[in-house]
PDB file of N, CA and C in Angstrom:
ATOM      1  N   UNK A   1       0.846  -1.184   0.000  1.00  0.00           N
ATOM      2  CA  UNK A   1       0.000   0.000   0.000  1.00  0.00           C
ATOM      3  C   UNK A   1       0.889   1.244   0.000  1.00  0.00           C
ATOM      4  N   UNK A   2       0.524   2.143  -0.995  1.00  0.00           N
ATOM      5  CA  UNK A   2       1.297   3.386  -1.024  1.00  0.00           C
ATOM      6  C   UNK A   2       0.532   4.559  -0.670  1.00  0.00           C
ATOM      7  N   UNK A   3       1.337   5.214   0.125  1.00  0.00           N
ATOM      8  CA  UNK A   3       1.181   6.631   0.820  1.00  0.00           C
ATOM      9  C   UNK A   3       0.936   7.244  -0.052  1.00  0.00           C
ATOM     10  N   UNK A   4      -0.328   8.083   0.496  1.00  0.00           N
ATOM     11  CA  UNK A   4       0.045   9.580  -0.810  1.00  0.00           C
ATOM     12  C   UNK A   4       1.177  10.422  -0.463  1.00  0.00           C
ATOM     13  N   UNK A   5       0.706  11.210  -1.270  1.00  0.00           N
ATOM     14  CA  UNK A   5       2.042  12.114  -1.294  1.00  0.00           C
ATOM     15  C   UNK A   5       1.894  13.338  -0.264  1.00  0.00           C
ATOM     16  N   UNK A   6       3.091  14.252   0.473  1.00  0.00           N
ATOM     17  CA  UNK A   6       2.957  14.763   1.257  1.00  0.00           C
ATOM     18  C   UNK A   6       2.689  16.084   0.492  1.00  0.00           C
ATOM     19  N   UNK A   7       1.746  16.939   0.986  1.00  0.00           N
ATOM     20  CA  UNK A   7       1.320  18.098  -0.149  1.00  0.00           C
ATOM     21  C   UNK A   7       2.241  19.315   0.709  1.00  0.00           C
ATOM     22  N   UNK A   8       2.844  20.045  -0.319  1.00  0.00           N
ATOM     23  CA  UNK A   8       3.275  21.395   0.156  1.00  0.00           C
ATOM     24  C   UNK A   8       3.027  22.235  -0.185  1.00  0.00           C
ATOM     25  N   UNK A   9       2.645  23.938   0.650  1.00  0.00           N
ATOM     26  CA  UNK A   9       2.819  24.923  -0.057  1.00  0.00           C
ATOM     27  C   UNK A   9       3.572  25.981   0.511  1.00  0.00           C
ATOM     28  N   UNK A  10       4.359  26.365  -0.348  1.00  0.00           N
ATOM     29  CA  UNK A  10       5.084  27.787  -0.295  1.00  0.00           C
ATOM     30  C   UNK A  10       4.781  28.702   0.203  1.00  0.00           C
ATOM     31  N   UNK A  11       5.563  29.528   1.170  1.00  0.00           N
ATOM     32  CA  UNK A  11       4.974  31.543   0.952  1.00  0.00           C
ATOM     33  C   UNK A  11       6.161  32.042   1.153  1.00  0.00           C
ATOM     34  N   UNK A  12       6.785  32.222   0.229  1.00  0.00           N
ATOM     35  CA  UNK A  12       7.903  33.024   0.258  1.00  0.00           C
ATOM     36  C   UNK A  12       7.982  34.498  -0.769  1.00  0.00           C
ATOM     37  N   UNK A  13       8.646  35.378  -0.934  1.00  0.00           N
ATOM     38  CA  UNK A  13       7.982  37.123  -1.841  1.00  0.00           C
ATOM     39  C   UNK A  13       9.562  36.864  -2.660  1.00  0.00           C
ATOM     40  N   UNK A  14      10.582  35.748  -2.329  1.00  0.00           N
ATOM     41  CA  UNK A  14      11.335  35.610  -3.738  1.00  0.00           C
ATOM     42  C   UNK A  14      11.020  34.644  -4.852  1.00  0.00           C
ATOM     43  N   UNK A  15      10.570  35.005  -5.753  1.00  0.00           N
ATOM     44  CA  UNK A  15      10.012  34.081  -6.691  1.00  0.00           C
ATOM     45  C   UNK A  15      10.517  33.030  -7.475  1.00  0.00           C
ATOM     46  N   UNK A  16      12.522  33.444  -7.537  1.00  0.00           N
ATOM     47  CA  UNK A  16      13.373  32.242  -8.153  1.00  0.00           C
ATOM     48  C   UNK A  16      13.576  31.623  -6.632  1.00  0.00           C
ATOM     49  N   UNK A  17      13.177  31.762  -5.535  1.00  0.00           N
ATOM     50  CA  UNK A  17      13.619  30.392  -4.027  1.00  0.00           C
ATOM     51  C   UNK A  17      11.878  29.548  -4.620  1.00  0.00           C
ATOM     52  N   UNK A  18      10.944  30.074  -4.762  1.00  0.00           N
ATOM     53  CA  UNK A  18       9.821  29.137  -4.911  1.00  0.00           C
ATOM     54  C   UNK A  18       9.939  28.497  -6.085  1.00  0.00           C
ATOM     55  N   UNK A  19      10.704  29.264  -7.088  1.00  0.00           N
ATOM     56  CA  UNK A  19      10.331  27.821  -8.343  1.00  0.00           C
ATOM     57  C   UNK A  19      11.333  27.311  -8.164  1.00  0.00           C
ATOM     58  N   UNK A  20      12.828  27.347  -7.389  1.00  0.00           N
ATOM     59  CA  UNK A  20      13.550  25.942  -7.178  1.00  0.00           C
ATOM     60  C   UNK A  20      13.006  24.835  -6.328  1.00  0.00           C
ATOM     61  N   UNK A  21      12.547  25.219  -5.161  1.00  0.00           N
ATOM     62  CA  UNK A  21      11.762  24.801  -4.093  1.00  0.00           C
ATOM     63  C   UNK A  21      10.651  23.841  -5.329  1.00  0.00           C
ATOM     64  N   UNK A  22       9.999  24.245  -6.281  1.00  0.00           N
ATOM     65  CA  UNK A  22       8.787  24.032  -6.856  1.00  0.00           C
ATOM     66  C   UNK A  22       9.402  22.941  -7.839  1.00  0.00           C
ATOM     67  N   UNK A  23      10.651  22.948  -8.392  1.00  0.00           N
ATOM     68  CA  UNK A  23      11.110  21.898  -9.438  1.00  0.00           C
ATOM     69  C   UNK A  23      11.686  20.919  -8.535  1.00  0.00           C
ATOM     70  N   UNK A  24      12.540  20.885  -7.360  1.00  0.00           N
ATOM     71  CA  UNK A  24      12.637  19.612  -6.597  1.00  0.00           C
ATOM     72  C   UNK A  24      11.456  19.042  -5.780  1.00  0.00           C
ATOM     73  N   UNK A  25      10.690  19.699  -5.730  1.00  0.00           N
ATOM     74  CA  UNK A  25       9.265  19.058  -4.824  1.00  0.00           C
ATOM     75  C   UNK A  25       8.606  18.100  -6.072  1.00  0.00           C
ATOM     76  N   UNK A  26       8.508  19.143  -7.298  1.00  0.00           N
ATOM     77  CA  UNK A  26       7.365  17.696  -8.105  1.00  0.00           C
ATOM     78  C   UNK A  26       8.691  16.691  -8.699  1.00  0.00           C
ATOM     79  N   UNK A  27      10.079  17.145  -8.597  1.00  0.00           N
ATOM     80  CA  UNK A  27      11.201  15.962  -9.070  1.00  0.00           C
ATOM     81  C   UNK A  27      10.716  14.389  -7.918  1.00  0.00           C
ATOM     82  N   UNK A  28      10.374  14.643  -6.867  1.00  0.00           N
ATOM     83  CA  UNK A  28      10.132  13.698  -6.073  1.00  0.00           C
ATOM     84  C   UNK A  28       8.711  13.052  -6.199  1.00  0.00           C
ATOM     85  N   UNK A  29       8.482  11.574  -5.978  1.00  0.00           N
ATOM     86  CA  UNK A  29       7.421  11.162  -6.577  1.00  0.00           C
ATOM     87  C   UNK A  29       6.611  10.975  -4.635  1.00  0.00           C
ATOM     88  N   UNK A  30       6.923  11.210  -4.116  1.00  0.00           N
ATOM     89  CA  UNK A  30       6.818  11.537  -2.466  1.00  0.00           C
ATOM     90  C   UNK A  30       5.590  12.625  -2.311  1.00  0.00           C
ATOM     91  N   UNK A  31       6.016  13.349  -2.986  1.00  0.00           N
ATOM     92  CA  UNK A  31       5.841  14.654  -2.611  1.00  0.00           C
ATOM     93  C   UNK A  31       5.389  16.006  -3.991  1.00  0.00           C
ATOM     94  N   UNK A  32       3.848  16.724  -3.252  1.00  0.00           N
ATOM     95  CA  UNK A  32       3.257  16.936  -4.640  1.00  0.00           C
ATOM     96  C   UNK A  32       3.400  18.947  -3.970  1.00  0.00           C
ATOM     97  N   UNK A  33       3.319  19.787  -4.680  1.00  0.00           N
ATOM     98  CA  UNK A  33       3.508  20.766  -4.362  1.00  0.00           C
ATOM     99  C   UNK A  33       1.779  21.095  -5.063  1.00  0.00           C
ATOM    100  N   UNK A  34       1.227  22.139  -3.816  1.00  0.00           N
ATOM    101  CA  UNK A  34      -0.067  22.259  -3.880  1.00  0.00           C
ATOM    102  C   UNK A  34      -0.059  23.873  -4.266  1.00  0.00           C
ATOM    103  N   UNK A  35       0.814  24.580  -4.417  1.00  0.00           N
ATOM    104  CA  UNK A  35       0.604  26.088  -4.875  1.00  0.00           C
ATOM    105  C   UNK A  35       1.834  26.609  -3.987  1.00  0.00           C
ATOM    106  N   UNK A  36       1.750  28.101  -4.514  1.00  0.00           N
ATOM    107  CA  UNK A  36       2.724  29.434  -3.383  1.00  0.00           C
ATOM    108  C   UNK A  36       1.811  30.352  -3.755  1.00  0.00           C
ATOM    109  N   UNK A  37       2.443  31.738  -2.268  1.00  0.00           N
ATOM    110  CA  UNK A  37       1.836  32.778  -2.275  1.00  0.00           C
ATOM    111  C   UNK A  37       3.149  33.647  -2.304  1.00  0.00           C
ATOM    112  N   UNK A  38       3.084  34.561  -2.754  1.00  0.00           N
ATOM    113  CA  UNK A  38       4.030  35.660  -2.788  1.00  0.00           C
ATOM    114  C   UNK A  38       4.093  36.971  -1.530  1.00  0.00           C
ATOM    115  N   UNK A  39       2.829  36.089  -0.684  1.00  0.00           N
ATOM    116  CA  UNK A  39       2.602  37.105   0.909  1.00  0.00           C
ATOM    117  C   UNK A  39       1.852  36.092   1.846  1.00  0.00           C
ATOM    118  N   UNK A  40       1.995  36.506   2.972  1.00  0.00           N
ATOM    119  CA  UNK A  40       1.083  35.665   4.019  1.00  0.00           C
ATOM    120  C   UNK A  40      -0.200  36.148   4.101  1.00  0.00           C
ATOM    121  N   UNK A  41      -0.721  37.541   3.642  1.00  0.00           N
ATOM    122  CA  UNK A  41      -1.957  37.945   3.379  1.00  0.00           C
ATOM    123  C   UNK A  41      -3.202  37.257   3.344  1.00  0.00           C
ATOM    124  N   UNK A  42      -2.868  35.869   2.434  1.00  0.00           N
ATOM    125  CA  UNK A  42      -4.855  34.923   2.408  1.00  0.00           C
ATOM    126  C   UNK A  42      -3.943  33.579   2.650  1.00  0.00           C
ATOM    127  N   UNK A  43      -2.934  33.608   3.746  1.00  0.00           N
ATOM    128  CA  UNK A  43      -2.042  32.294   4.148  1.00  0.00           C
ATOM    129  C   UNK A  43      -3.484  31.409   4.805  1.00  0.00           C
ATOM    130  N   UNK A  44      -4.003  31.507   5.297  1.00  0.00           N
ATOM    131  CA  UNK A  44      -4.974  30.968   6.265  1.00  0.00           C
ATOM    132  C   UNK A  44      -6.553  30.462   5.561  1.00  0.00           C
ATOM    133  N   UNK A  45      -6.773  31.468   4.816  1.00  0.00           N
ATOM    134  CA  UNK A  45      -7.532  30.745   3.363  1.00  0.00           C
ATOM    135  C   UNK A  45      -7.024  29.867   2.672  1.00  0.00           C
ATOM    136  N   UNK A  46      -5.706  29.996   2.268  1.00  0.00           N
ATOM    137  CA  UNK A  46      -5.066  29.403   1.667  1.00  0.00           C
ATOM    138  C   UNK A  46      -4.820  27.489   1.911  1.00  0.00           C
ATOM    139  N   UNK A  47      -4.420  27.839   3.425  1.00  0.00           N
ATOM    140  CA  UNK A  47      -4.135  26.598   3.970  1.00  0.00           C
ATOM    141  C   UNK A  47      -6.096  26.008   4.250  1.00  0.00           C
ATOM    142  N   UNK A  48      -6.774  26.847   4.387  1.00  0.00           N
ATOM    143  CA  UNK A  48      -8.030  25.936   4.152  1.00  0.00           C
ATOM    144  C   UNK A  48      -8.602  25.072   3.334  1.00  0.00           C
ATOM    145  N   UNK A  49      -8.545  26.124   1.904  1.00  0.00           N
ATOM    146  CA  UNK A  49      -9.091  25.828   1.107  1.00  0.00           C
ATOM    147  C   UNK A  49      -7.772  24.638   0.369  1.00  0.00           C
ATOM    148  N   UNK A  50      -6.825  24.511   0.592  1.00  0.00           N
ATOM    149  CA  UNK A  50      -5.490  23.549  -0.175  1.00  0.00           C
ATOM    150  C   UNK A  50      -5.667  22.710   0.674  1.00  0.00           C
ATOM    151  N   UNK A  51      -5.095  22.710   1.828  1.00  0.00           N
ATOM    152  CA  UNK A  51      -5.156  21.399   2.663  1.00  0.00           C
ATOM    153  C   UNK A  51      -3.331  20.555   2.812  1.00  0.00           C
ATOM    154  N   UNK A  52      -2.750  21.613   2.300  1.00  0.00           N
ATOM    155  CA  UNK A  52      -1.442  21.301   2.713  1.00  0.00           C
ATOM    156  C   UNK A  52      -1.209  20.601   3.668  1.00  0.00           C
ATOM    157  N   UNK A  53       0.147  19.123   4.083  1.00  0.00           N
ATOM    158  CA  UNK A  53       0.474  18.818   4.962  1.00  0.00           C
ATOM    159  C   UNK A  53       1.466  19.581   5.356  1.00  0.00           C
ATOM    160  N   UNK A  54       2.228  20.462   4.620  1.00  0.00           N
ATOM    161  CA  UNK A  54       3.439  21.017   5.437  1.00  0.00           C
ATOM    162  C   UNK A  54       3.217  22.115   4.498  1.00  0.00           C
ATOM    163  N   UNK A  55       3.612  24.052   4.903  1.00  0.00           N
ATOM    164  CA  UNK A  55       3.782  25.409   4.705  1.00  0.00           C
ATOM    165  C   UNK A  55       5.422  25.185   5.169  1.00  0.00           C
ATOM    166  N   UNK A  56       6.103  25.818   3.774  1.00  0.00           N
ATOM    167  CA  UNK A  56       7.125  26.146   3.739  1.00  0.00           C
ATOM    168  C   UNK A  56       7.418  27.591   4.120  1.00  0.00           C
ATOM    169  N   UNK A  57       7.135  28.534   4.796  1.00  0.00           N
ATOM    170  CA  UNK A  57       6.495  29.533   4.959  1.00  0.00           C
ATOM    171  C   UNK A  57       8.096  30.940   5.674  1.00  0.00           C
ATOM    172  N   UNK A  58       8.327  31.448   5.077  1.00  0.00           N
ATOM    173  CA  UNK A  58       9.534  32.574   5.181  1.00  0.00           C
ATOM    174  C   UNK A  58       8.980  33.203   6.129  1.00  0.00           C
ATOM    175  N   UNK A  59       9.575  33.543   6.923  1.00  0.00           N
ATOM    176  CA  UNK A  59       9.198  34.547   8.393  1.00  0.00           C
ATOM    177  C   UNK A  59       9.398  35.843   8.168  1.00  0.00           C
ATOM    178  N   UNK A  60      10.165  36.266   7.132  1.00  0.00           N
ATOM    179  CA  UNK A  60      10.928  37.775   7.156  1.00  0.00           C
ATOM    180  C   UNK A  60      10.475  38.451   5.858  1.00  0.00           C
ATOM    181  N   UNK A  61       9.136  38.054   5.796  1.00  0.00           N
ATOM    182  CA  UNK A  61       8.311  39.119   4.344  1.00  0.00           C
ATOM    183  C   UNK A  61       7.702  40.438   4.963  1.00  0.00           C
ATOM    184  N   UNK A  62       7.493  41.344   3.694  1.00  0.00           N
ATOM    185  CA  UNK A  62       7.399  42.608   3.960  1.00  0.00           C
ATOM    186  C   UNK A  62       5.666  41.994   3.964  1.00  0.00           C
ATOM    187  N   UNK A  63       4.735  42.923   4.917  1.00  0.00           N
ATOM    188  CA  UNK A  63       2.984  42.850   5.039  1.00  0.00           C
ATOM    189  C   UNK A  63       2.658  42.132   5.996  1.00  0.00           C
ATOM    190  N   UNK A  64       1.666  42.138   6.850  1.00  0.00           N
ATOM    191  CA  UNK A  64       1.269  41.695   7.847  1.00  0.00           C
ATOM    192  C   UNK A  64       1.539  39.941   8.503  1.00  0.00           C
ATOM    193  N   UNK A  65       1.692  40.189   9.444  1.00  0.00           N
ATOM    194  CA  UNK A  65       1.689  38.713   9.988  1.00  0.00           C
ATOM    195  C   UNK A  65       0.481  38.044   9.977  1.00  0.00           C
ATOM    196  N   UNK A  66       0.395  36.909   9.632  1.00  0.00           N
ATOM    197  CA  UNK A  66      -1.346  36.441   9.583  1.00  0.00           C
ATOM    198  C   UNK A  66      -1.606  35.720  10.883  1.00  0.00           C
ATOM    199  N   UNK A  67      -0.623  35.494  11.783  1.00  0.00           N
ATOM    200  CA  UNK A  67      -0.605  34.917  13.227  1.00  0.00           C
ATOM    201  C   UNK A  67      -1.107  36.179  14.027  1.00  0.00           C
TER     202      UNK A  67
END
Protein backbone atom coordinates (compact mmCIF):
# COMPACT_ATOMS: atom_id res chain seq x y z
CA UNK A 1 0.00 0.00 0.00
CA UNK A 2 1.30 3.39 -1.02
CA UNK A 3 1.18 6.63 0.82
CA UNK A 4 0.04 9.58 -0.81
CA UNK A 5 2.04 12.11 -1.29
CA UNK A 6 2.96 14.76 1.26
CA UNK A 7 1.32 18.10 -0.15
CA UNK A 8 3.27 21.39 0.16
CA UNK A 9 2.82 24.92 -0.06
CA UNK A 10 5.08 27.79 -0.30
CA UNK A 11 4.97 31.54 0.95
CA UNK A 12 7.90 33.02 0.26
CA UNK A 13 7.98 37.12 -1.84
CA UNK A 14 11.34 35.61 -3.74
CA UNK A 15 10.01 34.08 -6.69
CA UNK A 16 13.37 32.24 -8.15
CA UNK A 17 13.62 30.39 -4.03
CA UNK A 18 9.82 29.14 -4.91
CA UNK A 19 10.33 27.82 -8.34
CA UNK A 20 13.55 25.94 -7.18
CA UNK A 21 11.76 24.80 -4.09
CA UNK A 22 8.79 24.03 -6.86
CA UNK A 23 11.11 21.90 -9.44
CA UNK A 24 12.64 19.61 -6.60
CA UNK A 25 9.26 19.06 -4.82
CA UNK A 26 7.36 17.70 -8.11
CA UNK A 27 11.20 15.96 -9.07
CA UNK A 28 10.13 13.70 -6.07
CA UNK A 29 7.42 11.16 -6.58
CA UNK A 30 6.82 11.54 -2.47
CA UNK A 31 5.84 14.65 -2.61
CA UNK A 32 3.26 16.94 -4.64
CA UNK A 33 3.51 20.77 -4.36
CA UNK A 34 -0.07 22.26 -3.88
CA UNK A 35 0.60 26.09 -4.87
CA UNK A 36 2.72 29.43 -3.38
CA UNK A 37 1.84 32.78 -2.27
CA UNK A 38 4.03 35.66 -2.79
CA UNK A 39 2.60 37.10 0.91
CA UNK A 40 1.08 35.67 4.02
CA UNK A 41 -1.96 37.95 3.38
CA UNK A 42 -4.85 34.92 2.41
CA UNK A 43 -2.04 32.29 4.15
CA UNK A 44 -4.97 30.97 6.26
CA UNK A 45 -7.53 30.74 3.36
CA UNK A 46 -5.07 29.40 1.67
CA UNK A 47 -4.14 26.60 3.97
CA UNK A 48 -8.03 25.94 4.15
CA UNK A 49 -9.09 25.83 1.11
CA UNK A 50 -5.49 23.55 -0.17
CA UNK A 51 -5.16 21.40 2.66
CA UNK A 52 -1.44 21.30 2.71
CA UNK A 53 0.47 18.82 4.96
CA UNK A 54 3.44 21.02 5.44
CA UNK A 55 3.78 25.41 4.70
CA UNK A 56 7.13 26.15 3.74
CA UNK A 57 6.49 29.53 4.96
CA UNK A 58 9.53 32.57 5.18
CA UNK A 59 9.20 34.55 8.39
CA UNK A 60 10.93 37.78 7.16
CA UNK A 61 8.31 39.12 4.34
CA UNK A 62 7.40 42.61 3.96
CA UNK A 63 2.98 42.85 5.04
CA UNK A 64 1.27 41.69 7.85
CA UNK A 65 1.69 38.71 9.99
CA UNK A 66 -1.35 36.44 9.58
CA UNK A 67 -0.61 34.92 13.23
Amino acid sequence: MTQPPIRILCVDDHSFLVAGLRAKIEAELDLEFVGSLGSATTLVQEVAAKRPNVVLLDIEMPGPDPF
